[in-house]
Protein backbone atom coordinates (compact mmCIF):
# COMPACT_ATOMS: atom_id res chain seq x y z
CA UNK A 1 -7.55 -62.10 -6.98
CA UNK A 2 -7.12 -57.83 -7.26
CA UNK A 3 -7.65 -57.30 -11.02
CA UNK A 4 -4.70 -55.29 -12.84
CA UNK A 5 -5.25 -51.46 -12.96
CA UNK A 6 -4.51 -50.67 -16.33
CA UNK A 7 -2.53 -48.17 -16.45
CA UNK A 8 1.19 -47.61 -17.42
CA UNK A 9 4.30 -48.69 -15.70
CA UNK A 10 6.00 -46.27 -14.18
CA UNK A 11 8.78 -45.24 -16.42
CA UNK A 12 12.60 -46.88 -15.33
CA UNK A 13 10.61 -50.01 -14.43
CA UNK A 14 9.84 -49.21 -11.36
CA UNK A 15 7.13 -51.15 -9.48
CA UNK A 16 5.69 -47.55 -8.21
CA UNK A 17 6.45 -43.54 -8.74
CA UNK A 18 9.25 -42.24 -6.82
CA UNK A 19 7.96 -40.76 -3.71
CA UNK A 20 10.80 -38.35 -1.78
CA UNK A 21 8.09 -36.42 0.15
CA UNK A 22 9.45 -37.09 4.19
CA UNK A 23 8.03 -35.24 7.80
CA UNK A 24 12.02 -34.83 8.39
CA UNK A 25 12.90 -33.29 4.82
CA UNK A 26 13.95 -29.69 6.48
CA UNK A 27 17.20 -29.67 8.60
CA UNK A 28 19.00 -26.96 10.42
CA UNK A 29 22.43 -25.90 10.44
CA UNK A 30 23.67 -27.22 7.01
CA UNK A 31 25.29 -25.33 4.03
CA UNK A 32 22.26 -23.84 1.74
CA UNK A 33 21.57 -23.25 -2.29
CA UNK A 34 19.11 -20.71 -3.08
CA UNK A 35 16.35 -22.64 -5.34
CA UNK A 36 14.81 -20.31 -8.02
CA UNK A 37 10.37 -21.33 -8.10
CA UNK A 38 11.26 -22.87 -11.82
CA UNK A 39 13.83 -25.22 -9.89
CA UNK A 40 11.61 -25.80 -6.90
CA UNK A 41 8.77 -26.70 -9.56
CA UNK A 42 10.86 -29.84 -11.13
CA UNK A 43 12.17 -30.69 -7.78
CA UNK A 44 8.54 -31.23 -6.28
CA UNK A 45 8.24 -33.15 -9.68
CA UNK A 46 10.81 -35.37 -9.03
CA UNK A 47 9.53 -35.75 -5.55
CA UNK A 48 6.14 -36.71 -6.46
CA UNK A 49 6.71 -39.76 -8.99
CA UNK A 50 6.03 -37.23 -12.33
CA UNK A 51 9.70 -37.65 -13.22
CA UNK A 52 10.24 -41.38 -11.90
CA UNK A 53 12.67 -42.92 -11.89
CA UNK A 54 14.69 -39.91 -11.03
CA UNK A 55 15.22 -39.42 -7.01
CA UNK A 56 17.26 -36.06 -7.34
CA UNK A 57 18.54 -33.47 -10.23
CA UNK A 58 20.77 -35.30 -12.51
CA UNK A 59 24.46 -35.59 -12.09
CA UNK A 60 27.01 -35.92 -14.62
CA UNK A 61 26.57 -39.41 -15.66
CA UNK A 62 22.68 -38.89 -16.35
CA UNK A 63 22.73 -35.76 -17.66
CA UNK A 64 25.81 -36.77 -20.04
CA UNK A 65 24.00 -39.69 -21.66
CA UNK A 66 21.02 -37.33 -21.97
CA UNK A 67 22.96 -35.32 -24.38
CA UNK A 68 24.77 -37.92 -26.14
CA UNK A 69 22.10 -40.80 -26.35
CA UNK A 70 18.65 -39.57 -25.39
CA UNK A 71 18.27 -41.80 -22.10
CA UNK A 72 19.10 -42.92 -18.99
CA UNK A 73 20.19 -46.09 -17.79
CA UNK A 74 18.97 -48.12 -14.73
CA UNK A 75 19.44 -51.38 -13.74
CA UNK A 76 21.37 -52.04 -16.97
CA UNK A 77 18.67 -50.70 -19.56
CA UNK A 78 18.16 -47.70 -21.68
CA UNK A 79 15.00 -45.65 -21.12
CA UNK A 80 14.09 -42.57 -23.16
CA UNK A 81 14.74 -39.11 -21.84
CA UNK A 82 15.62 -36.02 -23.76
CA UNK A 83 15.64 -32.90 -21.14
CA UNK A 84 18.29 -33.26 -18.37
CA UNK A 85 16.21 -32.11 -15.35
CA UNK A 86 19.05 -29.90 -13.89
CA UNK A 87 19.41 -28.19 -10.30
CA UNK A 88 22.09 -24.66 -11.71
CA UNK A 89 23.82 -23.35 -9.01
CA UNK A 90 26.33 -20.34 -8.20
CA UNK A 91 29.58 -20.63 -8.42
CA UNK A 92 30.16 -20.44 -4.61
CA UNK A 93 27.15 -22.52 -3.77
CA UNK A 94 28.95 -25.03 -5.94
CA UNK A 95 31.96 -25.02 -3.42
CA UNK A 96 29.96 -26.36 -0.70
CA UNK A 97 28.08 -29.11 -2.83
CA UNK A 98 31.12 -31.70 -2.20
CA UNK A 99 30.03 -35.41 -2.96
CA UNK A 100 28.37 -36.73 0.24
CA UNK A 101 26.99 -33.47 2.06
CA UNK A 102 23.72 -32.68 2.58
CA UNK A 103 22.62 -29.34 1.53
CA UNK A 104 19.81 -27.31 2.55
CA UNK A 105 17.36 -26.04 -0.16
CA UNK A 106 15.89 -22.79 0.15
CA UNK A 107 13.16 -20.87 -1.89
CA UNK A 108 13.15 -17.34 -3.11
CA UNK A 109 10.99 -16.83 -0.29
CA UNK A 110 14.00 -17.85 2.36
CA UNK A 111 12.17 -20.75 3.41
CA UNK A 112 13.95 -24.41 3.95
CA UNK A 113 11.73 -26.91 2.19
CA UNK A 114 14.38 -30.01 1.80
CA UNK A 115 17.43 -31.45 1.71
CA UNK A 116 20.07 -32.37 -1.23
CA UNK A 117 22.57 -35.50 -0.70
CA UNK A 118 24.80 -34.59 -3.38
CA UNK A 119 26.35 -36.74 -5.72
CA UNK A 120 28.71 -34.58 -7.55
CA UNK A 121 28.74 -30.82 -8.71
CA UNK A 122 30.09 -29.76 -12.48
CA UNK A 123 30.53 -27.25 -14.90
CA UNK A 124 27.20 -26.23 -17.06
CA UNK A 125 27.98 -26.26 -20.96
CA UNK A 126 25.33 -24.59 -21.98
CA UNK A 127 26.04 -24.35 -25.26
CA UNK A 128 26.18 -27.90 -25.47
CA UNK A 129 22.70 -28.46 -23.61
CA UNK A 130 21.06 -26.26 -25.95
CA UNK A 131 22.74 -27.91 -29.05
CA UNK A 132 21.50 -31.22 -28.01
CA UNK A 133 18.14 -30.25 -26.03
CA UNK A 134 16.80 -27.72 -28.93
CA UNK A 135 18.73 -29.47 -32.08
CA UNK A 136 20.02 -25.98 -32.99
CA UNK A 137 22.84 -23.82 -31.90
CA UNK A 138 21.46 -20.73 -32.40
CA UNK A 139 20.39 -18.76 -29.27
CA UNK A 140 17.73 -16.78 -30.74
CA UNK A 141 14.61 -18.50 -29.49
CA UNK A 142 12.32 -18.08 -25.92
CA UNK A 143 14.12 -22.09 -25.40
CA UNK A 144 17.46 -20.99 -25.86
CA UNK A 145 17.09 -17.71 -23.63
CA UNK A 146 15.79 -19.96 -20.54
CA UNK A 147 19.75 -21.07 -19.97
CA UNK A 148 21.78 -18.08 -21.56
CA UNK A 149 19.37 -15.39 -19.04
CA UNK A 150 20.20 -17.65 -16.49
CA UNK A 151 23.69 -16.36 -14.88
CA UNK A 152 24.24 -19.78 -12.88
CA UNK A 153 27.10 -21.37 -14.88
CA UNK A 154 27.35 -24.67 -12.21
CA UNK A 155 25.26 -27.54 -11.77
CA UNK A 156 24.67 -29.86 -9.21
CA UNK A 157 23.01 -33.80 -8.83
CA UNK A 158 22.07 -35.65 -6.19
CA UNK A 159 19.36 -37.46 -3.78
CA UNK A 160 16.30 -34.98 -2.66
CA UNK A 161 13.67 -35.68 0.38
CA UNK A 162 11.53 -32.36 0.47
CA UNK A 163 8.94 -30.94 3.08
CA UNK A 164 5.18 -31.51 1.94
CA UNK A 165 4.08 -28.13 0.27
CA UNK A 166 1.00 -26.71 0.02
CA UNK A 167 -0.95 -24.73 -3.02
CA UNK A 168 -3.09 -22.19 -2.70
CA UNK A 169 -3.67 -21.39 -6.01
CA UNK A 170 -7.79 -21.52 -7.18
CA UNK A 171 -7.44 -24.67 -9.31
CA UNK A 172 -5.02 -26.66 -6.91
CA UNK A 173 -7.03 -29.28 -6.49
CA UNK A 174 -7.22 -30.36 -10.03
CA UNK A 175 -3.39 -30.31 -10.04
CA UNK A 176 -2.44 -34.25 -9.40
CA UNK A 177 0.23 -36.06 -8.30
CA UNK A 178 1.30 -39.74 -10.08
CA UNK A 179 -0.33 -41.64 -6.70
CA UNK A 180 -3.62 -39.41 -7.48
CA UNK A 181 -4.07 -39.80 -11.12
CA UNK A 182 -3.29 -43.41 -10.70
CA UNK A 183 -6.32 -43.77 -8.19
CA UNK A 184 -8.49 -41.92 -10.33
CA UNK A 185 -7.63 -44.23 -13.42
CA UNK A 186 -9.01 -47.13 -10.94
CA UNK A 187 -12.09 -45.36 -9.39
CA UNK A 188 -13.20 -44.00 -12.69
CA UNK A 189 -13.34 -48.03 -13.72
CA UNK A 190 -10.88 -46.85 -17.09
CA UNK A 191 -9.37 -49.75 -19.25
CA UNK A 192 -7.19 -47.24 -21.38
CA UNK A 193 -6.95 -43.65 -21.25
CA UNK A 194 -5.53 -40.53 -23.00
CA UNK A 195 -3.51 -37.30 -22.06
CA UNK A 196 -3.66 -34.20 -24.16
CA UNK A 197 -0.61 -31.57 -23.51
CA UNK A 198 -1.24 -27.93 -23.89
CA UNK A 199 -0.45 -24.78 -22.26
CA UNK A 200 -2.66 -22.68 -24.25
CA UNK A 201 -6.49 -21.55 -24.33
CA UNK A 202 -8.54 -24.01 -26.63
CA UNK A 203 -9.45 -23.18 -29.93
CA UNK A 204 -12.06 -26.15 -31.53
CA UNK A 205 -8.82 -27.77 -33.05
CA UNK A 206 -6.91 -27.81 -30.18
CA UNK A 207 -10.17 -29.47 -28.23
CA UNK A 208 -10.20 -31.65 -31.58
CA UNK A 209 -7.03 -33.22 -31.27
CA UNK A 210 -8.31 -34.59 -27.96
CA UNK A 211 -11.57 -35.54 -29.18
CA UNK A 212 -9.79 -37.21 -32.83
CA UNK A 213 -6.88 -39.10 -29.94
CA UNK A 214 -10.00 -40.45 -28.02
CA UNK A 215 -12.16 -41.74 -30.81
CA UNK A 216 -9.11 -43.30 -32.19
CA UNK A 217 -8.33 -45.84 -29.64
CA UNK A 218 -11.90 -45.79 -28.59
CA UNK A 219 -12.49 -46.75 -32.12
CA UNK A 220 -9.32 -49.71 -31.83
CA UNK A 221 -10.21 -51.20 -28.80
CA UNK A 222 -14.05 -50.53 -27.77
CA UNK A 223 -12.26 -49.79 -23.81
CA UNK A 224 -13.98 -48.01 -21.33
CA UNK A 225 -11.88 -44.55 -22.04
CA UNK A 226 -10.82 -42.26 -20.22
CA UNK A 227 -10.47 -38.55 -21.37
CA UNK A 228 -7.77 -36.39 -19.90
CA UNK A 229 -7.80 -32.64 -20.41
CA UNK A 230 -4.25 -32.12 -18.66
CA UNK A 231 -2.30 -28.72 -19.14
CA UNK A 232 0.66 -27.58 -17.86
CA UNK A 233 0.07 -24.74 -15.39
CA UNK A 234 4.30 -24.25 -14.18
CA UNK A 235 6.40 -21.51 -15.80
CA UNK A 236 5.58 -20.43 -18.70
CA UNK A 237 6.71 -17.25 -20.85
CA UNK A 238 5.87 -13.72 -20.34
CA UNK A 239 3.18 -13.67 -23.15
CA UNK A 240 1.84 -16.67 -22.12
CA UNK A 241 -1.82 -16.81 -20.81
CA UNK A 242 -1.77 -17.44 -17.00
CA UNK A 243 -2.85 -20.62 -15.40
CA UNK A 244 -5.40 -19.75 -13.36
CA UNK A 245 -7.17 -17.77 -16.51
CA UNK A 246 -6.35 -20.56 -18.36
CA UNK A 247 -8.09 -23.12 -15.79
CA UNK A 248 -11.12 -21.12 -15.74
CA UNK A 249 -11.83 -22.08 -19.58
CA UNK A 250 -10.94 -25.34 -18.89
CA UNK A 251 -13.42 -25.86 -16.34
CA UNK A 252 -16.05 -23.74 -18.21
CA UNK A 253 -16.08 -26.46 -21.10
CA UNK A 254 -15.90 -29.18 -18.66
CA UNK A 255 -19.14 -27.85 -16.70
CA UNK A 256 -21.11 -26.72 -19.61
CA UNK A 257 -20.57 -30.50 -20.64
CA UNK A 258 -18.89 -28.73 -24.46
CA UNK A 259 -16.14 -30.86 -25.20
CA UNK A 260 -16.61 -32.09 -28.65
CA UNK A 261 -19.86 -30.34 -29.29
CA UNK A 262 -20.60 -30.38 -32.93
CA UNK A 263 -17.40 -31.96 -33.88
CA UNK A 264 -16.92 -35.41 -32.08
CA UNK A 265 -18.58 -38.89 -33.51
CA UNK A 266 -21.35 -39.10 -31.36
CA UNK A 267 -22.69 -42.30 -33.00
CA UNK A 268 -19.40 -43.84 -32.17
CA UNK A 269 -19.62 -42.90 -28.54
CA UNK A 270 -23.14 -44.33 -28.17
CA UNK A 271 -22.35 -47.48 -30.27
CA UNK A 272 -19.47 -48.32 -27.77
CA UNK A 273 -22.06 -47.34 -24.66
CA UNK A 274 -19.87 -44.71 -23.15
CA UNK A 275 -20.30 -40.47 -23.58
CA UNK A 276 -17.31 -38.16 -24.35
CA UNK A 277 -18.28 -35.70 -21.31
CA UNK A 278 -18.94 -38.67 -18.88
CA UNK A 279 -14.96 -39.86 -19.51
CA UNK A 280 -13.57 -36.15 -19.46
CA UNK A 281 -11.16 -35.45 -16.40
CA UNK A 282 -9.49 -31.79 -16.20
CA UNK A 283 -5.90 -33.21 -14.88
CA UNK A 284 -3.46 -29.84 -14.45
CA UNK A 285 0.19 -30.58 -14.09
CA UNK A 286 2.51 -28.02 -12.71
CA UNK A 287 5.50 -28.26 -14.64
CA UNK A 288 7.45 -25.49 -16.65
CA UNK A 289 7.65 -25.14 -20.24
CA UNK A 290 11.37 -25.91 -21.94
CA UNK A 291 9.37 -24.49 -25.15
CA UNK A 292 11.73 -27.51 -26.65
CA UNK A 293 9.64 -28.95 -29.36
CA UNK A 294 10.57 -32.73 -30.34
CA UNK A 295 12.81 -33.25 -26.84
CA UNK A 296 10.45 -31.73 -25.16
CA UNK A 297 7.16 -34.03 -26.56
CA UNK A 298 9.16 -37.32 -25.76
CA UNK A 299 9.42 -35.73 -22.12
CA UNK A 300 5.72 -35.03 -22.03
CA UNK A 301 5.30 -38.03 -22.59
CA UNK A 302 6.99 -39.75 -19.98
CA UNK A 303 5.37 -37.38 -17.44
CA UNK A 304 1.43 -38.49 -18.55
CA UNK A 305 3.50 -42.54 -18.34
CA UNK A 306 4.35 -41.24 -14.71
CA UNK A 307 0.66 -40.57 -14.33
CA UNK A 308 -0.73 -43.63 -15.68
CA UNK A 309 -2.02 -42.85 -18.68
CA UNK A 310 -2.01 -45.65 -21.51
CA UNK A 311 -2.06 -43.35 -24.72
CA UNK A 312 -0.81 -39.60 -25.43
CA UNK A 313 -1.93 -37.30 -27.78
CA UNK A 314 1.09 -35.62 -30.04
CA UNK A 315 -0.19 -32.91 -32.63
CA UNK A 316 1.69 -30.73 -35.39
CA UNK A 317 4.11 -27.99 -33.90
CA UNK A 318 4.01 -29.45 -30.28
CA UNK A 319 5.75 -27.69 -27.55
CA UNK A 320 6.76 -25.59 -30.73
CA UNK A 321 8.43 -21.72 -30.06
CA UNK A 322 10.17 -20.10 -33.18
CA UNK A 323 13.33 -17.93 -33.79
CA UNK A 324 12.70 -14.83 -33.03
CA UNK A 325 12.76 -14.42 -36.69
CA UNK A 326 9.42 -16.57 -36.52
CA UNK A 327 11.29 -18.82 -38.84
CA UNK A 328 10.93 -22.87 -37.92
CA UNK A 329 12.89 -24.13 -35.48
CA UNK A 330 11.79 -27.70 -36.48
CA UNK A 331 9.31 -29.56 -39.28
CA UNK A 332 5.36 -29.58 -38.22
CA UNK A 333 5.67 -33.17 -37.41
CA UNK A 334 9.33 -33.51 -36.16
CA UNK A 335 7.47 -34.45 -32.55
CA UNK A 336 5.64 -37.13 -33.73
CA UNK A 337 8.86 -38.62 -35.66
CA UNK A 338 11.09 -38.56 -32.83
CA UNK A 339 8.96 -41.26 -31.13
CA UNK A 340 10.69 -43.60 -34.16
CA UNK A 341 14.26 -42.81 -32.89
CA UNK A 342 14.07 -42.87 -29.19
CA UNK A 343 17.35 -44.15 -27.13
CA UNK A 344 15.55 -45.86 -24.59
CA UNK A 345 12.37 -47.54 -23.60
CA UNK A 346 9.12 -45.95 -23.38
CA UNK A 347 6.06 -47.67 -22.33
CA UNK A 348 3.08 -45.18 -23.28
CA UNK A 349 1.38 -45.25 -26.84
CA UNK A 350 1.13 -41.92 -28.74
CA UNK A 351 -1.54 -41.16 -31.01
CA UNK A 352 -1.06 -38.48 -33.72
CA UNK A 353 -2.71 -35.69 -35.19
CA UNK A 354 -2.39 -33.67 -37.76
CA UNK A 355 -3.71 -29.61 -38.85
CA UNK A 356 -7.25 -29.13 -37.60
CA UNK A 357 -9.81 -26.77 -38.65
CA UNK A 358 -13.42 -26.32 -39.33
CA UNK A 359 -14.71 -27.15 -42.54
CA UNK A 360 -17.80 -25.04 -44.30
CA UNK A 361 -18.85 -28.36 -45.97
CA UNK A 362 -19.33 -30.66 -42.92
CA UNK A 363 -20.19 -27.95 -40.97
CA UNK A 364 -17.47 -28.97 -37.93
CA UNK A 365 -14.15 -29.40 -37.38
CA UNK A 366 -11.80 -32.23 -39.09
CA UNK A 367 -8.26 -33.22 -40.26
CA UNK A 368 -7.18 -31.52 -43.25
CA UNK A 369 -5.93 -34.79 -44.68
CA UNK A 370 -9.85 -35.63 -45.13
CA UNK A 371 -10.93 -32.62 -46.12
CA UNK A 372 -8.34 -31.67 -48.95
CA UNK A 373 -10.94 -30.56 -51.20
CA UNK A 374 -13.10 -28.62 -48.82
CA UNK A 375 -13.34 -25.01 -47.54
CA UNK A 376 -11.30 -24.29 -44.04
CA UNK A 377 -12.18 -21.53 -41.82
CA UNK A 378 -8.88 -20.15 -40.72
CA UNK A 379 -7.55 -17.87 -38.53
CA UNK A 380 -4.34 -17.09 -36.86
CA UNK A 381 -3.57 -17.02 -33.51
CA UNK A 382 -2.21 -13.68 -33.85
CA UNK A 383 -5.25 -12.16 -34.92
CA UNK A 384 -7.52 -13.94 -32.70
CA UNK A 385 -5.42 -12.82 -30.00
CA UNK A 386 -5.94 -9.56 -31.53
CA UNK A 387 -9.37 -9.92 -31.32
CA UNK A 388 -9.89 -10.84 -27.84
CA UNK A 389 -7.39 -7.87 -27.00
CA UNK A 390 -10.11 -5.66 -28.63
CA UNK A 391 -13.11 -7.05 -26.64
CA UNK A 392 -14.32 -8.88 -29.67
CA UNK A 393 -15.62 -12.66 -29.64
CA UNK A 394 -13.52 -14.68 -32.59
CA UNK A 395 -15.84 -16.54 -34.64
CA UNK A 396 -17.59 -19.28 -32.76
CA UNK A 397 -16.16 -21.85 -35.33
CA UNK A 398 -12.30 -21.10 -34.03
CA UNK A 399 -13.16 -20.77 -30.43
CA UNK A 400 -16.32 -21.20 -28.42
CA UNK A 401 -17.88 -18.35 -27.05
CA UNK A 402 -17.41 -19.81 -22.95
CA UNK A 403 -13.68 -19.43 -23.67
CA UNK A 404 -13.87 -16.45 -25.55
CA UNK A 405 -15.27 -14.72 -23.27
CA UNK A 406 -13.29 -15.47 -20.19
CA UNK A 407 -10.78 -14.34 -22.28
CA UNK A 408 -11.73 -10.98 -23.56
CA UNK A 409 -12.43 -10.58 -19.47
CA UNK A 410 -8.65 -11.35 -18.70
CA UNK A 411 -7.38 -8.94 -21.67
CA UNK A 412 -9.66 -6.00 -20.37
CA UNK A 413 -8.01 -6.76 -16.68
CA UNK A 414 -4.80 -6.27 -18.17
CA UNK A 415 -5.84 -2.56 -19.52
């Protein structure tokens, strides 16, 4: 009897992720759409099992419950999903994308790398996609400006099958498909295991809130845990710090065995016979940033489901961009509450965490709900950004000096 892999079901109930990878993807002599890299990203997505149990880019009837009910249905049931995952086309290129023909898709480097059965073709609203993605109608925030830069005012659903592509970006081979991650779950002998989101350089809270995730269900259960370090490295914005500078810390803290130094519960760890750094993974994801807060953390969500994983981490402001104002778009925790309103099914667990920082007392980091009457060593990300502009380490208690100084490398690059 094959023992149960414990990992999560794939979301929609299917019995495996969606795979629309084919040999005979590319075919001559049919109409075309020009597919910006953002579009090709979520398309590869779709075609690899992250965004099971979608097969293609939504058409109207998906993408319509998406904005009025937060889900999809399949076979009869409601499962949660808060982002349409749309294909925009032009205006002309909507002409030819009749129900029933096959399109070509084509990069922004002219090459043919799949094929589109459509569905149906329709108008974009985009003011009501931003209203119900981004809970706001104001236009004034790096979310908003994704759509209203975009000049494409048609979309366009359908069935894809895509060409196998290849990555030669430094890190590709820590970027994993569902099929992969679900493998490693299995070879790494994992009874439960947890996915931390971020698209940012680590500060010791940010590594914290994977560490405090870990210990928690590690804590719960006593299971063999796995520990998944899993960033997005798609499209980001401008001011974002690129992936493969990004990857490079990563893997610095994952070869200098650093995760959790000083601040995890090492007696816990060693009670429950496993080590923090033994059950750490670096897992990246290529997928773009919708910079969509509480929609966006439910869709997170489903992706690291799609992967396998049993638990996901959800911290204060996640997948959080302000007006431009720097005014709130939403409350600190509004991503953790949505999981208490959600349309639709959704099989993963999410752990939450609150504001993190180190604490002169206890001489590490912690929660500030347990430290309320202790000393926090703060600073912001502005000015640490400031200071690795200038060449200049932040203080080892906000960020450790392997990541630091990758970082002050990658600003003096920049001139």
């Amino acid at each position: 009897m094959t023992a149960t892999v414990p990992c999560s079901p794939v979301h929609g109930g299917l019995a495996a992720p969606v795979n629309r990878i084919a040999a005979d993807a590319v075919k001559s002599g049919l109409a075309t759409v020009s597919v910006q890299d953002v579009d090709r990203t979520s398309l590869y997505r779709i075609a690899d099992g992250t965004l099971s149990p979608l097969t293609g880019p939504m058409g109207k009837s998906d993408y319509d419950s998406v904005l009025a009910k937060g889900a999809i249905e399949r076979n009869g049931k409601a499962w949660a999903w808060t982002i349409p995952i749309v294909l925009p086309v032009t205006d002309a290129e909507a002409a030819a994308c009749t129900a029933g023909a096959q399109i070509s898709l084509v990069d922004e480097a002219g090459k043919n790398f799949g094929t589109l059965t459509v569905s149906d073709s329709f108008a974009w609203d985009k003011a009501a996609f931003i209203k119900a993605v981004y809970r706001t109608e104001r236009t004034d925030h790096p979310g908003a400006r994704l759509w209203t830069e975009d000049a494409r005012t048609q979309l366009v659903g359908g069935e894809i099958t895509l060409a196998a592509s290849s990555d030669d970006r430094p890190f590709a081979k820590r970027v994993m498909s569902p099929s992969q991650t679900r493998s490693l779950i299995a070879d790494q002998g994992w009874e439960q295991s947890i996915g931390f989101q971020t698209r940012n350089p680590l500060h010791r809270a940010h590594e914290y809130a994977l560490v405090y995730g870990a210990e928690t269900i590690l804590r719960e259960t006593g299971k063999k845990t796995g520990v998944v370090l899993n960033p997005l490295v798609g499209q980001l914005k401008g001011d974002d710090v690129p992936a493969a500078t990004r990857m490079q810390t990563y893997e610095a803290l994952v070869a200098s065995r650093g995760l959790g130094e000083g601040d995890s519960d090492a007696e816990l760890w060693k009670e429950k016979g496993q080590d923090l750094n033994d059950n750490l993974q670096l897992v990246g994801l290529d997928m773009r940033m919708y910079y969509g807060g509480p929609s966006e953390a439910v869709m997170h969500a489903i992706y690291r489901q799609n992967l396998g994983f049993t638990h996901f981490i959800i911290g204060r402001k996640h997948a959080d961009a302000p007006f431009d104002d720097k005014s709130a778009i939403w409350g600190d925790f509004d991503a953790q509450t949505v999981f208490n309103e959600l349309g639709g099914e959704l099989n993963i667990k999410t752990v939450n965490v609150g504001f993190a920082a180190y604490f002169e007392e206890i001489g590490r980091v912690g929660l500030m709900e347990e430290n309320k009457e202790n000393t926090s060593v703060f600073i912001s990300g502005t000015k640490v950004r400031e200071q690795l502009v200038g060449g200049e380490n932040p203080d080892p208690r906000i960020m450790r000096e392997s990541t630091a100084k990758i970082l002050v490398d990658y600003y003096k690059s920049q001139g």
